[in-house]
PDB file of N, CA and C in Angstrom:
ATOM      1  N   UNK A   1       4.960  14.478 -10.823  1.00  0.00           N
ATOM      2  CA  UNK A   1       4.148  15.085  -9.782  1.00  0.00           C
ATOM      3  C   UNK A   1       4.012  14.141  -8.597  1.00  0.00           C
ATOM      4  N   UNK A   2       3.950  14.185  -7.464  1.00  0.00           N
ATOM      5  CA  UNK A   2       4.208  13.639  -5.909  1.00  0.00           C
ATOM      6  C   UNK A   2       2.548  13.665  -5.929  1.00  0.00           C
ATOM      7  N   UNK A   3       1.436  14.115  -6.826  1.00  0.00           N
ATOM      8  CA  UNK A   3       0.167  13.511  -6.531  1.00  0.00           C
ATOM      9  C   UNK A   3      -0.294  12.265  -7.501  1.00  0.00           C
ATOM     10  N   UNK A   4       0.697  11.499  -8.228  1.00  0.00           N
ATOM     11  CA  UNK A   4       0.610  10.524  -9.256  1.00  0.00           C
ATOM     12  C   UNK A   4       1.419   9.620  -8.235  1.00  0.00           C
ATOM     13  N   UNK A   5       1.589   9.604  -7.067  1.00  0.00           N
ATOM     14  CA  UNK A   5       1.770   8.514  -6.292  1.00  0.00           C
ATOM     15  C   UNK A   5       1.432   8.852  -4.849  1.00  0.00           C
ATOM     16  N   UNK A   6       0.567   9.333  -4.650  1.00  0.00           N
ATOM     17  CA  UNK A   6      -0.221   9.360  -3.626  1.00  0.00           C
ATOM     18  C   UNK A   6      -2.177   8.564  -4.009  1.00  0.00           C
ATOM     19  N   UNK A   7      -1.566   7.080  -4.134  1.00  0.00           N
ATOM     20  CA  UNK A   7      -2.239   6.146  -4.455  1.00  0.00           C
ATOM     21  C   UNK A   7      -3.581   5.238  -2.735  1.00  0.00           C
ATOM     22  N   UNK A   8      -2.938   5.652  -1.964  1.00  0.00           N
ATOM     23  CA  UNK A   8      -3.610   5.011  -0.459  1.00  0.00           C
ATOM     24  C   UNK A   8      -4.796   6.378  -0.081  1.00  0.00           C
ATOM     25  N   UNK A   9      -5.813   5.669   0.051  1.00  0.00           N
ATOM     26  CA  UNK A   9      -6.669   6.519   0.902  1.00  0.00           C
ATOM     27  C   UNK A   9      -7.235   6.465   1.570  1.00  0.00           C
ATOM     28  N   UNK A  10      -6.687   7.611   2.443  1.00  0.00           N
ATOM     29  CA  UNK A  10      -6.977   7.460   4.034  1.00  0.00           C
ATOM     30  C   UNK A  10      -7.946   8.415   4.506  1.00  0.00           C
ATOM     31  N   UNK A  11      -8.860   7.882   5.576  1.00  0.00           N
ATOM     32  CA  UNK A  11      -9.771   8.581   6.478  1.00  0.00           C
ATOM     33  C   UNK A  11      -9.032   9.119   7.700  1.00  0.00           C
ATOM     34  N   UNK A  12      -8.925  10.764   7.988  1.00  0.00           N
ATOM     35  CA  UNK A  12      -8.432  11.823   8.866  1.00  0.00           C
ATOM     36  C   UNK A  12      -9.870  12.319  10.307  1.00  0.00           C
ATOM     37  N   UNK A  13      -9.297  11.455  11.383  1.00  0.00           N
ATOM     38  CA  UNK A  13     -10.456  11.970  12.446  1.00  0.00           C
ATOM     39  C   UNK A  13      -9.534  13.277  13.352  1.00  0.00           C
ATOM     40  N   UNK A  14     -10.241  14.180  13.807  1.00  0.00           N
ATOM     41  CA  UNK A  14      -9.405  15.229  14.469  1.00  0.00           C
ATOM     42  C   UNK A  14      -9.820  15.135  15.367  1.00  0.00           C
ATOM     43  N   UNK A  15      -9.044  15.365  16.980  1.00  0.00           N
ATOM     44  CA  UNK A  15      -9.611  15.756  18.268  1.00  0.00           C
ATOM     45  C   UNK A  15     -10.304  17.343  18.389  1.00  0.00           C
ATOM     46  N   UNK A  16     -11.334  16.616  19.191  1.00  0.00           N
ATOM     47  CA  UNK A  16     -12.390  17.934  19.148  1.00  0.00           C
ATOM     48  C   UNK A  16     -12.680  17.722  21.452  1.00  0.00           C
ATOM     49  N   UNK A  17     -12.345  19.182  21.736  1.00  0.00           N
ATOM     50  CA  UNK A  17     -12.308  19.096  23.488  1.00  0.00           C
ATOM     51  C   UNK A  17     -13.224  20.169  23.535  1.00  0.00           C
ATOM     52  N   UNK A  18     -14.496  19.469  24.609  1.00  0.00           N
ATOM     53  CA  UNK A  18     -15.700  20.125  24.620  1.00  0.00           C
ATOM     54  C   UNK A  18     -15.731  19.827  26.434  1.00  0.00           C
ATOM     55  N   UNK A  19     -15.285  20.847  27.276  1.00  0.00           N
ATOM     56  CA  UNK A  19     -15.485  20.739  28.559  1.00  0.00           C
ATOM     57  C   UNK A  19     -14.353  20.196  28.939  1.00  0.00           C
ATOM     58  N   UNK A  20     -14.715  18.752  29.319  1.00  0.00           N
ATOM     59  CA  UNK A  20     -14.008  17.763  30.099  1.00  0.00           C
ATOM     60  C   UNK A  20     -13.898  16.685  28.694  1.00  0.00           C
ATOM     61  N   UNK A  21     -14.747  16.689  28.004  1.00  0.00           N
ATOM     62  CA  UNK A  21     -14.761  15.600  26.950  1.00  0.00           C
ATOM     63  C   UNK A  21     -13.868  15.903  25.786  1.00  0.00           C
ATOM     64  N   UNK A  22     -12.855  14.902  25.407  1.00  0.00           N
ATOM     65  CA  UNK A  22     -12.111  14.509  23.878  1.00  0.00           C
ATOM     66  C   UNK A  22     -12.766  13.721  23.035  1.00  0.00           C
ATOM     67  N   UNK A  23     -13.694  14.164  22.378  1.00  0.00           N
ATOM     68  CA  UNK A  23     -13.871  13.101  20.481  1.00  0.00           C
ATOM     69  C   UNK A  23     -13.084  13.171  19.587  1.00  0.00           C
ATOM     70  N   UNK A  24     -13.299  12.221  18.721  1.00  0.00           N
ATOM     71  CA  UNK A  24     -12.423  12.566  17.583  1.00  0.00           C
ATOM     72  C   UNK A  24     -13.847  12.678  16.337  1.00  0.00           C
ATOM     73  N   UNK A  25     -13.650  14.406  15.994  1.00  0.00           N
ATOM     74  CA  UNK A  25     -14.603  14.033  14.572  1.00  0.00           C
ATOM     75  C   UNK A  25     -13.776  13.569  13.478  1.00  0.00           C
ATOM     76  N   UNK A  26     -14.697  13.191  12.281  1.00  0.00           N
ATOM     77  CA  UNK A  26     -14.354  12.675  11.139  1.00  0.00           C
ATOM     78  C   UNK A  26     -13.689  14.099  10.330  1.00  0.00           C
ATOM     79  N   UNK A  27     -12.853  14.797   9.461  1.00  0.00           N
ATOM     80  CA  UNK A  27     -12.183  15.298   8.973  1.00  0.00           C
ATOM     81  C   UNK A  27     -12.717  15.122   7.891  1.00  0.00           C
ATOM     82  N   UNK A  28     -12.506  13.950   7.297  1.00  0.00           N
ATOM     83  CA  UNK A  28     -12.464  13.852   5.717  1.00  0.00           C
ATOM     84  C   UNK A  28     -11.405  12.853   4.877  1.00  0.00           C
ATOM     85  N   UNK A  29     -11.688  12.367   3.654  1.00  0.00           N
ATOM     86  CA  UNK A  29     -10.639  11.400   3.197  1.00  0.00           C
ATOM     87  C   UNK A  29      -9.796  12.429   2.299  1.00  0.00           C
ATOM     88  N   UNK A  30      -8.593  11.454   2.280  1.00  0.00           N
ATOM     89  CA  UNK A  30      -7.333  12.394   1.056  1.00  0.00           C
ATOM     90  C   UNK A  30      -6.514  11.275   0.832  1.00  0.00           C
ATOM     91  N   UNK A  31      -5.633  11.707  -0.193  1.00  0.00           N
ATOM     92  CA  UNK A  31      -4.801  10.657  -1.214  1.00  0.00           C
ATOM     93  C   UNK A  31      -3.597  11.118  -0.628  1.00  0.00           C
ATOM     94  N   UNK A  32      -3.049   9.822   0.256  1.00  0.00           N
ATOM     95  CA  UNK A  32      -1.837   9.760   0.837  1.00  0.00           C
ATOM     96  C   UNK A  32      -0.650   8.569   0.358  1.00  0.00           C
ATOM     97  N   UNK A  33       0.531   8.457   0.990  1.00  0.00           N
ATOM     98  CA  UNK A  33       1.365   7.153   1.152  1.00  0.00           C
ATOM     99  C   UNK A  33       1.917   7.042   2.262  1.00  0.00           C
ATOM    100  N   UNK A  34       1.818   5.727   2.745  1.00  0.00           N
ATOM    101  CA  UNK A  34       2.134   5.240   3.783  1.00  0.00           C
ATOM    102  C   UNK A  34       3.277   4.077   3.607  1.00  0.00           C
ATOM    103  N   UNK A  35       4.230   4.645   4.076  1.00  0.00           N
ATOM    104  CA  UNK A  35       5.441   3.715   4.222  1.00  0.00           C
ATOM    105  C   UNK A  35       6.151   3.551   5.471  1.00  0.00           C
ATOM    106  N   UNK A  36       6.423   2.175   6.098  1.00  0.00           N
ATOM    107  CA  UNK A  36       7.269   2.032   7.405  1.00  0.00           C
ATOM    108  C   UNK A  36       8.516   2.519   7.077  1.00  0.00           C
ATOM    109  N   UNK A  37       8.914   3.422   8.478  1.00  0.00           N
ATOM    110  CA  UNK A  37      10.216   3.893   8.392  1.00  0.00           C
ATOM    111  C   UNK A  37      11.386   2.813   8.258  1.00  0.00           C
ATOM    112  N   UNK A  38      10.850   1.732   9.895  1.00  0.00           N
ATOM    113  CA  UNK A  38      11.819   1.333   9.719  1.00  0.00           C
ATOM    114  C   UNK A  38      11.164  -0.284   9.752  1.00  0.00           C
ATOM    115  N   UNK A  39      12.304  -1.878   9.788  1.00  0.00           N
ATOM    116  CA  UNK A  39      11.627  -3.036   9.931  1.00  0.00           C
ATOM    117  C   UNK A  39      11.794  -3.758  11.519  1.00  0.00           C
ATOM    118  N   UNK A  40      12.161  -2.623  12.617  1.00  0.00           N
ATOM    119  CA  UNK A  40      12.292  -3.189  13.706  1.00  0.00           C
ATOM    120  C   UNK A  40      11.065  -2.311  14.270  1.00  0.00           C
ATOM    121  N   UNK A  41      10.169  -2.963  15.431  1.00  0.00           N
ATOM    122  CA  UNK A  41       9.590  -2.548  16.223  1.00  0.00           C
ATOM    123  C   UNK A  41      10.059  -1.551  17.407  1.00  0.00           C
ATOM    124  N   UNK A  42       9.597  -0.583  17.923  1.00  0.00           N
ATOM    125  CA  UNK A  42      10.293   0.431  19.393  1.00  0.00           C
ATOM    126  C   UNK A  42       9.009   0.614  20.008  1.00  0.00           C
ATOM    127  N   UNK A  43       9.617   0.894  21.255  1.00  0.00           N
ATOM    128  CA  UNK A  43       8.347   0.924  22.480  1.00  0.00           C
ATOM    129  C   UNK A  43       8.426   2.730  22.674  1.00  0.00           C
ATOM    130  N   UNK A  44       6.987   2.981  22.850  1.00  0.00           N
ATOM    131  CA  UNK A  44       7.167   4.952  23.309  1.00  0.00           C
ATOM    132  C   UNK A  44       6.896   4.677  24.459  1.00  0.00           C
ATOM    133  N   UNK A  45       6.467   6.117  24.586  1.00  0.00           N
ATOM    134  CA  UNK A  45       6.915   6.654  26.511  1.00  0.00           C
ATOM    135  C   UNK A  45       5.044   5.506  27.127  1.00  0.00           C
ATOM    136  N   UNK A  46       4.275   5.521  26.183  1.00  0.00           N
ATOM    137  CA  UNK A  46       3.312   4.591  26.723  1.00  0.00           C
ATOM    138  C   UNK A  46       3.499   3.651  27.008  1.00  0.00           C
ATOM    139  N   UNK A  47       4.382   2.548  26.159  1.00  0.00           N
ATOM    140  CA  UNK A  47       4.828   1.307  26.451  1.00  0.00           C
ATOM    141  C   UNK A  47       4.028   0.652  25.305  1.00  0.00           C
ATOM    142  N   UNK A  48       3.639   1.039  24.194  1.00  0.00           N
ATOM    143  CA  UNK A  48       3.353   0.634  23.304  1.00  0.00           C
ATOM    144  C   UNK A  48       4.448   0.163  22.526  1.00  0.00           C
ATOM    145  N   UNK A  49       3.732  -0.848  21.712  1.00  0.00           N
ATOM    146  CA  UNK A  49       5.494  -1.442  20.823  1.00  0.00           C
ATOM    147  C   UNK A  49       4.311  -1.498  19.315  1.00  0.00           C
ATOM    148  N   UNK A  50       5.225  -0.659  18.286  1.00  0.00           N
ATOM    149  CA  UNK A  50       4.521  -0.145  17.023  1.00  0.00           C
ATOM    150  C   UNK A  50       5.990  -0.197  16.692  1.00  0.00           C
ATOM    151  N   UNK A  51       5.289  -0.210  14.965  1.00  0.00           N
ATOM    152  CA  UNK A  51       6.415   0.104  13.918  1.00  0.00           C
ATOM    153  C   UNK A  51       6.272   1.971  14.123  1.00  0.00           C
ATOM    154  N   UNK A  52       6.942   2.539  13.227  1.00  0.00           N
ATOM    155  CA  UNK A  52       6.628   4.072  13.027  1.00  0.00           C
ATOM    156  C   UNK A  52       6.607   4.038  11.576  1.00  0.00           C
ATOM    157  N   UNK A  53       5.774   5.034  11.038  1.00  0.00           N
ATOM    158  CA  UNK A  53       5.188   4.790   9.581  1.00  0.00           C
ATOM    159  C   UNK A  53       5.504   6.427   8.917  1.00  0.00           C
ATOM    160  N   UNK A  54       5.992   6.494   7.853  1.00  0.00           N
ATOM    161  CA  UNK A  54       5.790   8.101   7.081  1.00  0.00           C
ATOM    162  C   UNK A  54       4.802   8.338   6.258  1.00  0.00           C
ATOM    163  N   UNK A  55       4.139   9.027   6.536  1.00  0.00           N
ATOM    164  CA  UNK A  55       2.589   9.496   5.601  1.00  0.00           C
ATOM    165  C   UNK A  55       3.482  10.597   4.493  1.00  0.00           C
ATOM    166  N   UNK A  56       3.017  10.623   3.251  1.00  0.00           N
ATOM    167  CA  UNK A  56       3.191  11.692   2.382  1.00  0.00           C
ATOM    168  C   UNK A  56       1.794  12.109   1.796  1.00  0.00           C
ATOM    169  N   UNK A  57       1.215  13.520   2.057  1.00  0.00           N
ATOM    170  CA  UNK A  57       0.071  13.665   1.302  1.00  0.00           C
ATOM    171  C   UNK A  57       0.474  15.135   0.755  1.00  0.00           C
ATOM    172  N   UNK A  58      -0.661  15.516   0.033  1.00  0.00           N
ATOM    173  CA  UNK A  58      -1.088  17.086  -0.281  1.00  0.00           C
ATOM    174  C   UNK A  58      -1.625  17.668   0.500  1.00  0.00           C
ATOM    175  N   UNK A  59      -2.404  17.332   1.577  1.00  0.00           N
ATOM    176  CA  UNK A  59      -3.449  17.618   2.223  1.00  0.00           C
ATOM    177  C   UNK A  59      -2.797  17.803   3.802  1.00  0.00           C
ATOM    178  N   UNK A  60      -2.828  18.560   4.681  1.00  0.00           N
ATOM    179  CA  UNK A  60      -2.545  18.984   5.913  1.00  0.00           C
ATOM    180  C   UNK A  60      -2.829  17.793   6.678  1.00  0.00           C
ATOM    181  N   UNK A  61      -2.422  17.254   7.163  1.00  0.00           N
ATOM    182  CA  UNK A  61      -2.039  16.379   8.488  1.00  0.00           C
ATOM    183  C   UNK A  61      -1.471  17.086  10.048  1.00  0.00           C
ATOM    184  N   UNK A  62      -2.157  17.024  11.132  1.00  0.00           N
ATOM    185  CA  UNK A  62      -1.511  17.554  12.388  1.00  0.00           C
ATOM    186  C   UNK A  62      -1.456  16.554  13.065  1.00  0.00           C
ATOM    187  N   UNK A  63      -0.451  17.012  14.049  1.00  0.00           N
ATOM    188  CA  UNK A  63      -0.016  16.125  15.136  1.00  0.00           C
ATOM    189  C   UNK A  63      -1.175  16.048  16.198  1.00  0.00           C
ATOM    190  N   UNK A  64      -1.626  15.007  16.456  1.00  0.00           N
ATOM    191  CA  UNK A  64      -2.659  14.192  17.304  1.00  0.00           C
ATOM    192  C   UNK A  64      -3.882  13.805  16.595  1.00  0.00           C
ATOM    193  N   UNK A  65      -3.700  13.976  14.866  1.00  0.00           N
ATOM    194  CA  UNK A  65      -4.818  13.008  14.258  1.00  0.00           C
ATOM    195  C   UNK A  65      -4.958  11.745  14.309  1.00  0.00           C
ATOM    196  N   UNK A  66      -6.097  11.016  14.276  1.00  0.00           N
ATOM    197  CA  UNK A  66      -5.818   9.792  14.413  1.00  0.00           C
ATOM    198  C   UNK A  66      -6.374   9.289  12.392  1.00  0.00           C
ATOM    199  N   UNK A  67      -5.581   8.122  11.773  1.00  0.00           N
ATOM    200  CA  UNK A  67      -5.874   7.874  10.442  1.00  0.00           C
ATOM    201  C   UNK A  67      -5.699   6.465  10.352  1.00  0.00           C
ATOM    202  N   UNK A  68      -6.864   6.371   9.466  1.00  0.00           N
ATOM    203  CA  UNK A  68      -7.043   4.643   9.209  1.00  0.00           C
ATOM    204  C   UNK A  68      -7.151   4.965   7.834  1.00  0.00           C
ATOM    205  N   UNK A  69      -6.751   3.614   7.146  1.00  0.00           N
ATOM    206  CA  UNK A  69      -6.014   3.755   5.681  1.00  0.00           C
ATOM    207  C   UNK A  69      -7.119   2.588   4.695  1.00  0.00           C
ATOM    208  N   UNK A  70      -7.188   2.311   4.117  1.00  0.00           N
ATOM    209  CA  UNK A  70      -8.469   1.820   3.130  1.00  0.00           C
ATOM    210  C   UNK A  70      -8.184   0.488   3.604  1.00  0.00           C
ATOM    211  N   UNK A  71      -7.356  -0.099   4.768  1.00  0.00           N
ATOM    212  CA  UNK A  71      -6.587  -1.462   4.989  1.00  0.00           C
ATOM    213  C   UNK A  71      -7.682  -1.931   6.225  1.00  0.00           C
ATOM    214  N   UNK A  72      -7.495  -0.830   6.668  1.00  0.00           N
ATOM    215  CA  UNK A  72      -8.605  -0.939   7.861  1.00  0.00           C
ATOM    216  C   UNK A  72      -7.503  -0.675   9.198  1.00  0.00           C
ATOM    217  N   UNK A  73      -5.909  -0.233   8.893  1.00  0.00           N
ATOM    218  CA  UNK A  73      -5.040   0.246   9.617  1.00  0.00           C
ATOM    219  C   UNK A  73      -5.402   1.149   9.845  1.00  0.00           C
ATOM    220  N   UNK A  74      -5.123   1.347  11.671  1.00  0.00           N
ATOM    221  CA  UNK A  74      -4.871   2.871  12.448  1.00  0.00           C
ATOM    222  C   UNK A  74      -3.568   3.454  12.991  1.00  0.00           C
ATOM    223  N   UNK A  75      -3.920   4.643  12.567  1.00  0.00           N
ATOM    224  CA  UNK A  75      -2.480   5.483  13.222  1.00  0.00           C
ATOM    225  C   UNK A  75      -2.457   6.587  13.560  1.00  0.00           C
ATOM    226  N   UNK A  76      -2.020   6.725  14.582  1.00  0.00           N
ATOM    227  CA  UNK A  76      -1.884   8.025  15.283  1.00  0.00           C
ATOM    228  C   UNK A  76      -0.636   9.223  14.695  1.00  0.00           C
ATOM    229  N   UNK A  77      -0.621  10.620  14.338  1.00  0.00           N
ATOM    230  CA  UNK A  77      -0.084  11.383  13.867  1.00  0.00           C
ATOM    231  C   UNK A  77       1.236  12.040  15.085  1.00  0.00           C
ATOM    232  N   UNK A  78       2.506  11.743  15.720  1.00  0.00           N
ATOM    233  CA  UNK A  78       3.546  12.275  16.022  1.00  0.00           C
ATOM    234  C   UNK A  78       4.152  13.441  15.641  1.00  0.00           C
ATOM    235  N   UNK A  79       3.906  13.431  14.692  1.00  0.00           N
ATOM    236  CA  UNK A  79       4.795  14.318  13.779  1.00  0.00           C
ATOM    237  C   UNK A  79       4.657  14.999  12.660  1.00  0.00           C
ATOM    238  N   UNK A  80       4.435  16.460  12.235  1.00  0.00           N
ATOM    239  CA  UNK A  80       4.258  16.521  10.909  1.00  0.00           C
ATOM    240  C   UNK A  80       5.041  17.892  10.189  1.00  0.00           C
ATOM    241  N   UNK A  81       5.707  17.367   9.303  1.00  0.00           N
ATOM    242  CA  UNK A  81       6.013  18.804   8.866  1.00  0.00           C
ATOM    243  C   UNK A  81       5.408  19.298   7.345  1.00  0.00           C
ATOM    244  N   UNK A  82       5.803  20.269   6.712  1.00  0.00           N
ATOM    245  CA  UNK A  82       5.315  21.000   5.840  1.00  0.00           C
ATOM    246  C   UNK A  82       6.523  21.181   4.675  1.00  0.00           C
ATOM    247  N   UNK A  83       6.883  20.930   3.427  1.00  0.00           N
ATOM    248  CA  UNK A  83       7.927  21.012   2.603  1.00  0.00           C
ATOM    249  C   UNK A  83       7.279  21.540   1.258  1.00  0.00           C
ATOM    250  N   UNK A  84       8.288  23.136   1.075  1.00  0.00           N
ATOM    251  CA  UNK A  84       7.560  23.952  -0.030  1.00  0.00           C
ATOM    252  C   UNK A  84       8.782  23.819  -0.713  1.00  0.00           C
ATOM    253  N   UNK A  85       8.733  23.445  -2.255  1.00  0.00           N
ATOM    254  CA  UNK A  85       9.739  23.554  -3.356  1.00  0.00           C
ATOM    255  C   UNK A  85       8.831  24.054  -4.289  1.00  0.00           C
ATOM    256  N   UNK A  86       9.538  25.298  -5.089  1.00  0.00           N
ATOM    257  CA  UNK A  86       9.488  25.870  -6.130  1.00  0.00           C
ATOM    258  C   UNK A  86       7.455  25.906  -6.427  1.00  0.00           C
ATOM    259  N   UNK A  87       7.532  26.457  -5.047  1.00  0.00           N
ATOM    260  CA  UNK A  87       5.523  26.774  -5.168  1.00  0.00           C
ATOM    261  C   UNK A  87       4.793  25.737  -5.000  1.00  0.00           C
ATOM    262  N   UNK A  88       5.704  24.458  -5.101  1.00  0.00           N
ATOM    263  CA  UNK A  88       4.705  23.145  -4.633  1.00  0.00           C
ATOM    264  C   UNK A  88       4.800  22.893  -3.252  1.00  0.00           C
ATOM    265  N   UNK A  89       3.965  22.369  -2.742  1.00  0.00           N
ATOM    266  CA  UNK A  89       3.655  21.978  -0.981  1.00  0.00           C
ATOM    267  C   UNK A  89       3.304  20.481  -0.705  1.00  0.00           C
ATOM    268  N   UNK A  90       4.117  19.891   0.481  1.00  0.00           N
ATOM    269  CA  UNK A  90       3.384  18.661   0.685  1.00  0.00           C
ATOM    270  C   UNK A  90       3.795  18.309   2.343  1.00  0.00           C
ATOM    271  N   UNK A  91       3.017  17.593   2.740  1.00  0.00           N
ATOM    272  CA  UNK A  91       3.215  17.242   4.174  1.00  0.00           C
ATOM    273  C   UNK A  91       3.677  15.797   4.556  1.00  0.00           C
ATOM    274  N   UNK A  92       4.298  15.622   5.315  1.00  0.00           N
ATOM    275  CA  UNK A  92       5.414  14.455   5.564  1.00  0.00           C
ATOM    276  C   UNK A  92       5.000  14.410   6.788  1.00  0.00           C
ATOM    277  N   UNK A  93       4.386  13.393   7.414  1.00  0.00           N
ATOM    278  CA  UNK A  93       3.788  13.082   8.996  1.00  0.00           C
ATOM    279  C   UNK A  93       4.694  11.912   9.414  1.00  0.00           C
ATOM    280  N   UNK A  94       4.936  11.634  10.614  1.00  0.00           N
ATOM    281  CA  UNK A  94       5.788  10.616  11.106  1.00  0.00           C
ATOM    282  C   UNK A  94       4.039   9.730  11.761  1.00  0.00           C
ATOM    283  N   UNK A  95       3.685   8.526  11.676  1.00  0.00           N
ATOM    284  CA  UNK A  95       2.633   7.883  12.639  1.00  0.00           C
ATOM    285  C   UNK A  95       3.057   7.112  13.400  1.00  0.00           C
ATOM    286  N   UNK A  96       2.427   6.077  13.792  1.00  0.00           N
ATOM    287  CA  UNK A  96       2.686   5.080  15.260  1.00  0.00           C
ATOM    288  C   UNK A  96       1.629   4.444  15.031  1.00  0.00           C
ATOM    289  N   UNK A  97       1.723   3.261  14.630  1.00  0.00           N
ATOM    290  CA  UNK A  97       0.521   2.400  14.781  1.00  0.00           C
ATOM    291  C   UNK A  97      -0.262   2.335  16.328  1.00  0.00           C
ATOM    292  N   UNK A  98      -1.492   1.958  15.926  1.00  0.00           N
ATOM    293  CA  UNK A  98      -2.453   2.451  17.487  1.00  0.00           C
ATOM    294  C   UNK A  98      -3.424   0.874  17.778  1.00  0.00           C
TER     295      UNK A  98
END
């Protein structure tokens, strides 16, 4: 089972737009894994220079969450998709350290 190694747990804040204002509320924790894609650093269109990281959970992840991991690491959500085999479901997020 892919939830017998979803051992890291992470805190999920979501953007919440009220007017003119962006917060991020708190979401909730879930049992994820976090692994670097790759061992070289890349710069995005911000000019940030981050590793990029793959989240695997059970639990829904969207693109523009922000998640900090029991490490006290943050990361911002790029990417996420959705993978259904044989009635099971799990979500595969690409992050960006923040």
């Amino acid at each position: 089972m892919l939830a017998d190694h979803l051992r890291d747990t992470v805190t999920i804040s979501r953007k919440t737009v009220t007017g003119n204002m962006t917060t991020y509320a708190q979401v909730g924790d879930i049992s994820a894994h976090i692994q670097p894609i790759d061992d070289s650093f890349s710069s995005d269109a911000m000019g940030r220079t981050q590793k990029a990281y793959r989240l695997f959970s059970t639990s829904e992840v969207r693109i523009g969450d922000r998640i900090e991991d029991q490490d006290g690491n943050k990361y911002e959500c790029s990417g996420s998709l959705r993978h259904t085999f044989r009635s099971k479901s799990h979500y595969e997020a690409t992050l960006r350290g923040v």
